[in-house]
Protein backbone atom coordinates (compact mmCIF):
# COMPACT_ATOMS: atom_id res chain seq x y z
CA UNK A 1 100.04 -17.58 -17.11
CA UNK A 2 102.51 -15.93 -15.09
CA UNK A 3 105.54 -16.15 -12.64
CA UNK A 4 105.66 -15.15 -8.88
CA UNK A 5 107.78 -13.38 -7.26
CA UNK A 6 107.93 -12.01 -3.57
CA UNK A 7 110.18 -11.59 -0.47
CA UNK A 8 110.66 -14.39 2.46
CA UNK A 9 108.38 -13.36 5.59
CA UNK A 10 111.83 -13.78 7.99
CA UNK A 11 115.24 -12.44 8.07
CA UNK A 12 117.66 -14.89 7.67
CA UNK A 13 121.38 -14.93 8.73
CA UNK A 14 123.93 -15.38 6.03
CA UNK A 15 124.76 -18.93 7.10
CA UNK A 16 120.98 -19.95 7.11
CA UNK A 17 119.87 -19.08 3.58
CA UNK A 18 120.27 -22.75 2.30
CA UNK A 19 118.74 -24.32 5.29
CA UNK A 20 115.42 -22.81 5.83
CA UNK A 21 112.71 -24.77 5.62
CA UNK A 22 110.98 -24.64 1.73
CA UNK A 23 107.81 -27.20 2.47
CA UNK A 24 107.33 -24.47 5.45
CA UNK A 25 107.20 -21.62 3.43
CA UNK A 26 105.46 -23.19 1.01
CA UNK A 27 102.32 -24.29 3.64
CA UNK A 28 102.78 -20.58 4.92
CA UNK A 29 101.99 -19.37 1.49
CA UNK A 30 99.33 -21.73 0.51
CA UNK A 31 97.73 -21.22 3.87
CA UNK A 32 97.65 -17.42 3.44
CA UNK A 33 95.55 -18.24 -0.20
CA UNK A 34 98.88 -18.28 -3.00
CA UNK A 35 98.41 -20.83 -4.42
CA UNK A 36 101.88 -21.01 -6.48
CA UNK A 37 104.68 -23.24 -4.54
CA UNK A 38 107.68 -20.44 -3.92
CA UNK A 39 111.34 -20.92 -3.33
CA UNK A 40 110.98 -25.02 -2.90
CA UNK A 41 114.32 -25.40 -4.16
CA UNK A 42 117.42 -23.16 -3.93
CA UNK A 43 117.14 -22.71 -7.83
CA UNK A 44 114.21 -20.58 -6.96
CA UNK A 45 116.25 -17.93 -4.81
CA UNK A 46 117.41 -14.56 -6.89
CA UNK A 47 120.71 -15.57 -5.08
CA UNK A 48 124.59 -16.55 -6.65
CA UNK A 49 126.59 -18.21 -5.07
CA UNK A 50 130.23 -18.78 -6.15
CA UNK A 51 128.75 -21.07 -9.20
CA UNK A 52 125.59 -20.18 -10.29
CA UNK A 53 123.94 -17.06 -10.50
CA UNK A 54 119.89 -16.40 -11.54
CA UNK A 55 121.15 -15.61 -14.93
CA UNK A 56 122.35 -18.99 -15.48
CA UNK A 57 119.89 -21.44 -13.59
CA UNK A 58 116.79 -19.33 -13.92
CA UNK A 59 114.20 -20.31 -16.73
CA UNK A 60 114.65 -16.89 -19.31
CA UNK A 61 110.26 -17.06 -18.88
CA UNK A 62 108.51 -14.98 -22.22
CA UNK A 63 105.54 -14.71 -19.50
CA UNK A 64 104.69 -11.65 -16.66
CA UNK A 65 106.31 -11.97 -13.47
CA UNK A 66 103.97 -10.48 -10.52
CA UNK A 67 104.13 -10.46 -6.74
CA UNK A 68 101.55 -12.71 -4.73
CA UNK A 69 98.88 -9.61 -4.66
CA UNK A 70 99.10 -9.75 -8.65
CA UNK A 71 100.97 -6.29 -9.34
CA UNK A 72 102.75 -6.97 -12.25
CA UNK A 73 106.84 -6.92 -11.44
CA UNK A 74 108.03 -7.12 -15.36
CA UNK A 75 106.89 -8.46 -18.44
CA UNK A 76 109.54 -11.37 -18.99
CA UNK A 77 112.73 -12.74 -18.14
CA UNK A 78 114.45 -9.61 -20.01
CA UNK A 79 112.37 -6.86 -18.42
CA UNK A 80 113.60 -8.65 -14.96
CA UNK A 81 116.96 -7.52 -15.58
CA UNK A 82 116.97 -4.58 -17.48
CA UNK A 83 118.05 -2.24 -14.26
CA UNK A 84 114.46 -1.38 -13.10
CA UNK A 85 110.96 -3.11 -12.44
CA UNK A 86 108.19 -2.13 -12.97
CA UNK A 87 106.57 -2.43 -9.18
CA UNK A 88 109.26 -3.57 -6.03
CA UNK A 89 108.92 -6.51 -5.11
CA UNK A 90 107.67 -6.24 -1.60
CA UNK A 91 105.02 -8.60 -0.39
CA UNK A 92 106.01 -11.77 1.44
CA UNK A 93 104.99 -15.43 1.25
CA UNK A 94 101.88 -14.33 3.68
CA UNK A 95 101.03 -11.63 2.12
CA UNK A 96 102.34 -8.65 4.27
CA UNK A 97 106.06 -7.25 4.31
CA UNK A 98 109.09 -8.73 4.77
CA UNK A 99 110.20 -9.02 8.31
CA UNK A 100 113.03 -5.99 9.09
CA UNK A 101 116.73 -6.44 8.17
CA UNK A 102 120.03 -6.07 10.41
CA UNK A 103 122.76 -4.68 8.27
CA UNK A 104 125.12 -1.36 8.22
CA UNK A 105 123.63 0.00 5.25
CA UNK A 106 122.26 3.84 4.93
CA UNK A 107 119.78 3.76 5.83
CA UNK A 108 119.55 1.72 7.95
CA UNK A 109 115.70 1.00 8.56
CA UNK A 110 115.45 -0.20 4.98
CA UNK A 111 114.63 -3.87 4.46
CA UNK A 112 117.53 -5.30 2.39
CA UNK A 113 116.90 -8.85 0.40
CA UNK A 114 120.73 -11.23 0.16
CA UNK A 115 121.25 -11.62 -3.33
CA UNK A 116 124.98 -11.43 -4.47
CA UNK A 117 123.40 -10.35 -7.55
CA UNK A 118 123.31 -7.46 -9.85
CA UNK A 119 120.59 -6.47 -11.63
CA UNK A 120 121.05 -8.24 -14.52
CA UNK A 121 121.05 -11.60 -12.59
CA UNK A 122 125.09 -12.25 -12.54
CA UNK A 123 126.90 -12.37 -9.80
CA UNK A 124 127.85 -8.61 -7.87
CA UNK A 125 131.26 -10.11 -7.11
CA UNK A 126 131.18 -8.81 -3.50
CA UNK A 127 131.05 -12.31 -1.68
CA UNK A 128 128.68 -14.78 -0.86
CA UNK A 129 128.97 -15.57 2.96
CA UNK A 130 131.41 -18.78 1.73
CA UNK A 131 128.41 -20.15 -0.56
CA UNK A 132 125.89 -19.12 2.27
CA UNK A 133 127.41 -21.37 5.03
CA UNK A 134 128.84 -18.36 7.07
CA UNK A 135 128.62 -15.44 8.58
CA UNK A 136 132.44 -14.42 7.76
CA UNK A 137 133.06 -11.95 5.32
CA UNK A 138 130.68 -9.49 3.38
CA UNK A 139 127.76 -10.07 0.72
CA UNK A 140 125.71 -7.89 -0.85
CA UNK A 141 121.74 -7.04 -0.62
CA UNK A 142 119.07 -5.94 -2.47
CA UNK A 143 117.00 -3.34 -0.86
CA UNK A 144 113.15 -4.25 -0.47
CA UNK A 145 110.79 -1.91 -1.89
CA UNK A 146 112.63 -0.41 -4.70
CA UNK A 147 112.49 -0.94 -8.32
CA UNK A 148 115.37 1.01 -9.44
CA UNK A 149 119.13 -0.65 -9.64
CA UNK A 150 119.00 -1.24 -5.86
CA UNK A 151 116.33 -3.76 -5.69
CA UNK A 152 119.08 -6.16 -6.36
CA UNK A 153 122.00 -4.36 -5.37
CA UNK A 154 121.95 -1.91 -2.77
CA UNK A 155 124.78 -2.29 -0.48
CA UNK A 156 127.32 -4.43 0.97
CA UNK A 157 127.10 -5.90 4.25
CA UNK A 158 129.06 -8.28 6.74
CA UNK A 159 127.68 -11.92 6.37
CA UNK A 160 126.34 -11.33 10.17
CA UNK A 161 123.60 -9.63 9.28
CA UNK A 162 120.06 -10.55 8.92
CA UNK A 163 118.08 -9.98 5.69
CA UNK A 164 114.97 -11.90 3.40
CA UNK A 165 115.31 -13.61 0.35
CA UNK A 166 113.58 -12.86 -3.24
CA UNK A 167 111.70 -15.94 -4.69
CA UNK A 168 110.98 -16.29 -8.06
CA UNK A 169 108.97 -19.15 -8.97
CA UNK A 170 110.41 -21.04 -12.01
């Protein structure tokens, strides 16, 4: 048994992170042969908001964690936030990359992930967009690709920009 974990195939703006559409993704992902149902709740998303973080809604799983193309991501809950993974997290719900990120981070052509979340799933205390409802003020993202520290926080960036989501299935 095992958890999965990947990236959202779109860029989302700040104020759209709670409103895309989960039975969509889901088909997308079934459709493209995964089989596990990602992200159908908000409980799913590597996200905090200015209540909840991953550290205190996700389940603390004693089982692997792997990305939809079965490369292993960490062993458990505890090697998922130790600082580093053990392979980014980079495929999306269909398979390929995450679609490319708008931001003001250096550099600038990396693919960044909203997360408001340090690595070892509490909240990065930069913002979260007012709970994900706007696109006033700043959050912070994750960058796509990387395993180190900056896979879940990389930079901070005005809640205008467009990046994906991590899902971790629970």
């Amino acid at each position: 048994m095992c958890r999965k974990a990947f990236e959202t195939a779109a860029s989302l703006a700040s104020r759209s992170v709670f409103a895309f559409d989960a039975h969509r993704l889901y088909h997308r992902a079934h459709a493209a042969g995964h089989m596990a149902a990602p992200c159908i709740d908000a409980r799913m998303l590597r996200l905090s908001t200015d209540s909840a973080s991953p550290a205190d809604d996700f389940i603390k799983s004693e089982v692997l964690y792997v990305r939809l193309d079965d490369v292993q991501v960490a062993t458990d809950w505890l090697d998922l936030v130790d600082g580093t993974l053990e392979a980014p997290i980079i495929v999306s719900e269909l398979g390929g990359p995450p679609a490319a990120s708008t931001h003001v981070c250096i550099p600038q052509d990396a693919w960044g992930a909203w997360t408001s979340t340090n690595e070892a799933g509490l909240p990065a205390m930069w913002g979260t967009c007012d709970n994900w409802t706007s696109t006033v003020g700043d959050s912070s993202l994750g960058r796509v690709g990387d395993a180190s520290l900056a896979w879940s926080f990389f930079c901070v960036t005005p809640c205008s920009s467009k990046a994906s989501l991590y899902c971790v299935e629970q």
